[in-house]
Protein backbone atom coordinates (compact mmCIF):
# COMPACT_ATOMS: atom_id res chain seq x y z
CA UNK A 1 8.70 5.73 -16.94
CA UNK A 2 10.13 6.57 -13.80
CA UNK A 3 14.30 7.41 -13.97
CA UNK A 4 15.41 6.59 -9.76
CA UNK A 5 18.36 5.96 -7.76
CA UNK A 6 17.40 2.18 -6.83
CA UNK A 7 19.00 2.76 -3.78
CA UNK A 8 16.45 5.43 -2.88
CA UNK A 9 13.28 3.44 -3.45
CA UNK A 10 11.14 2.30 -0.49
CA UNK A 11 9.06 -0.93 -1.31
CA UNK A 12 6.08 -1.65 1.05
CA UNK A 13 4.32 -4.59 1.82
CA UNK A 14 0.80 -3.99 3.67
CA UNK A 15 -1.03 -6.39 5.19
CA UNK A 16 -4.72 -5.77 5.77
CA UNK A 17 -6.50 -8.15 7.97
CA UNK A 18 -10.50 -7.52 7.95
CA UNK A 19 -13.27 -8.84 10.33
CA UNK A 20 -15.06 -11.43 8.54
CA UNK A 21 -18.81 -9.47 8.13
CA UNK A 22 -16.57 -6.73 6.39
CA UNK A 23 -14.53 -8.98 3.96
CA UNK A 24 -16.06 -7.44 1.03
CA UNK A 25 -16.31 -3.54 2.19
CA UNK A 26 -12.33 -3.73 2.76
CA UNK A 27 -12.16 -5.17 -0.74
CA UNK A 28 -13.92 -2.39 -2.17
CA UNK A 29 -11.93 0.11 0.27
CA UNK A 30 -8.84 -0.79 -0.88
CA UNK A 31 -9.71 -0.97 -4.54
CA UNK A 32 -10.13 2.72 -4.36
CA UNK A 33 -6.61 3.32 -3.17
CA UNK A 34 -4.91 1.66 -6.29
CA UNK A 35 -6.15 4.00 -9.11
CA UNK A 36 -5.21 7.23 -7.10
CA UNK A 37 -1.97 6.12 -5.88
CA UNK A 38 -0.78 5.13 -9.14
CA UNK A 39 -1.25 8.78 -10.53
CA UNK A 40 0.40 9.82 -7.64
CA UNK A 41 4.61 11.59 -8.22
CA UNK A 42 7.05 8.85 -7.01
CA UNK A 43 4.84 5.97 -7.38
CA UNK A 44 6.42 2.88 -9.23
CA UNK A 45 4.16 0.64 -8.58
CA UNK A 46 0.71 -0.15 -7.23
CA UNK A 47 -0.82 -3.38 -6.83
CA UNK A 48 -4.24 -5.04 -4.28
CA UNK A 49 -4.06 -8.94 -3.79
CA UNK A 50 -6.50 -10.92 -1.99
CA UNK A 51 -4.51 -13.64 -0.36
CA UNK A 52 -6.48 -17.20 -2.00
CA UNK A 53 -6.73 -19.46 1.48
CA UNK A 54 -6.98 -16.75 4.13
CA UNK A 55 -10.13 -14.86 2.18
CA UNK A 56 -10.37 -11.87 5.09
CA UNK A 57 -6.57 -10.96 4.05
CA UNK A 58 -5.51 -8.15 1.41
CA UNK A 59 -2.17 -7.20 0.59
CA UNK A 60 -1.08 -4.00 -1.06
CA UNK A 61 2.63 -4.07 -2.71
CA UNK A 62 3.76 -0.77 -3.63
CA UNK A 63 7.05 1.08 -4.44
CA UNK A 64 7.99 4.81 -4.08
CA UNK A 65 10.81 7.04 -5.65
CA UNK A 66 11.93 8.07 -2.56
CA UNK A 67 11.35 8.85 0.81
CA UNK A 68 9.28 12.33 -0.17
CA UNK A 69 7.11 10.40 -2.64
CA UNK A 70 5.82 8.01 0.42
CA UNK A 71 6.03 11.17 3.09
CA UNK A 72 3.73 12.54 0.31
CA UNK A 73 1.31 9.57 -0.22
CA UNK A 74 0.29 9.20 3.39
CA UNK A 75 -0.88 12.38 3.52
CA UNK A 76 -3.18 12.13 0.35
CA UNK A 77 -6.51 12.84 1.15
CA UNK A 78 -7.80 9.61 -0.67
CA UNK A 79 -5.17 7.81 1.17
CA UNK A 80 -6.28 9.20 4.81
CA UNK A 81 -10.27 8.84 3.87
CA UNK A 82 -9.85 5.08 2.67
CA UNK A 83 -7.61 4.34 6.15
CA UNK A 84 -10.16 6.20 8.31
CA UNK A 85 -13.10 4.21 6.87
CA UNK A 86 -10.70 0.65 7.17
CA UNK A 87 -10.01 1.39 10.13
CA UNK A 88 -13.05 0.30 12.61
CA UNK A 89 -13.51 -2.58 9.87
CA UNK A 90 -10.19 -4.46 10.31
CA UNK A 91 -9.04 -7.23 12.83
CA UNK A 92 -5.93 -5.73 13.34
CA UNK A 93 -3.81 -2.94 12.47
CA UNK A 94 -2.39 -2.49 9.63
CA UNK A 95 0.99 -4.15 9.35
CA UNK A 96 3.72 -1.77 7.01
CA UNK A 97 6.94 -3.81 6.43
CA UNK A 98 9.17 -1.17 4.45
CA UNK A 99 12.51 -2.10 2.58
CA UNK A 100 14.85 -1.20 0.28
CA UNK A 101 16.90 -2.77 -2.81
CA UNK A 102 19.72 -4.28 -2.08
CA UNK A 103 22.59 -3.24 -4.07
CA UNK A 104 26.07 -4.33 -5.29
CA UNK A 105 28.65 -2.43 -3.63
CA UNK A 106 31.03 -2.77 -6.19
C-alpha cells in the first residue's frame, strides 16, 4: 500500500468520447492502459468504465501520489502509444478534469 500526504494526491477523471465505427477499438485501447498504469510509482488507483446509456463513452478514474507520479505517467511510453492510436478514433478530445482532496483545516 501506498503511505501519501492526501493533500498531495491528484485524482483524474477522463472522459473519452469515440466515433461510433470505433466504439470497440477505443475499448480495447484503453483496456491496455489500465494494467500498465497500475504498476506504475505513484499510482493509487486505476480503473476503465464504459458509461451504460451513452455506449461510445469511456471513463478512466485514476489517482496519483503526487504531482511527479502524474508528470511521470504522461510520459510513459504505453501511455503516449495508446493516446496516439485514440487519437484519430475519438469524437472529441479528451476531456482531463483534475482535483484534489479536500481536507479539514483543523
Amino acid at each position: 500500500m501506498i503511505m501519501t500526504n492526501k493533500a498531495d494526491e491528484i485524482h483524474i477523471v477522463c472522459t473519452v468520447h469515440a466515433q461510433s465505427e470505433h466504439r470497440e477499438r477505443v475499448g480495447m485501447l484503453l483496456l491496455e492502459l489500465v494494467d500498465p498504469a497500475r504498476a506504475e510509482a505513484g499510482c493509487l488507483y486505476y480503473d476503465l468504465y464504459h458509461e451504460r446509456d451513452h455506449l461510445d463513452t469511456f471513463v478512466l478514474l485514476d489517482g496519483w501520489a503526487s504531482e511527479a507520479a502524474l508528470a511521470a505517467h504522461a510520459v510513459h511510453p504505453n501511455v503516449t502509444r495508446v493516446v496516439e492510436q485514440l487519437r484519430p478514433l475519438l469524437a472529441s478530445p479528451l476531456e482531463h478534469h483534475h482535483s484534489r482532496r479536500m481536507t479539514d483545516p483543523a
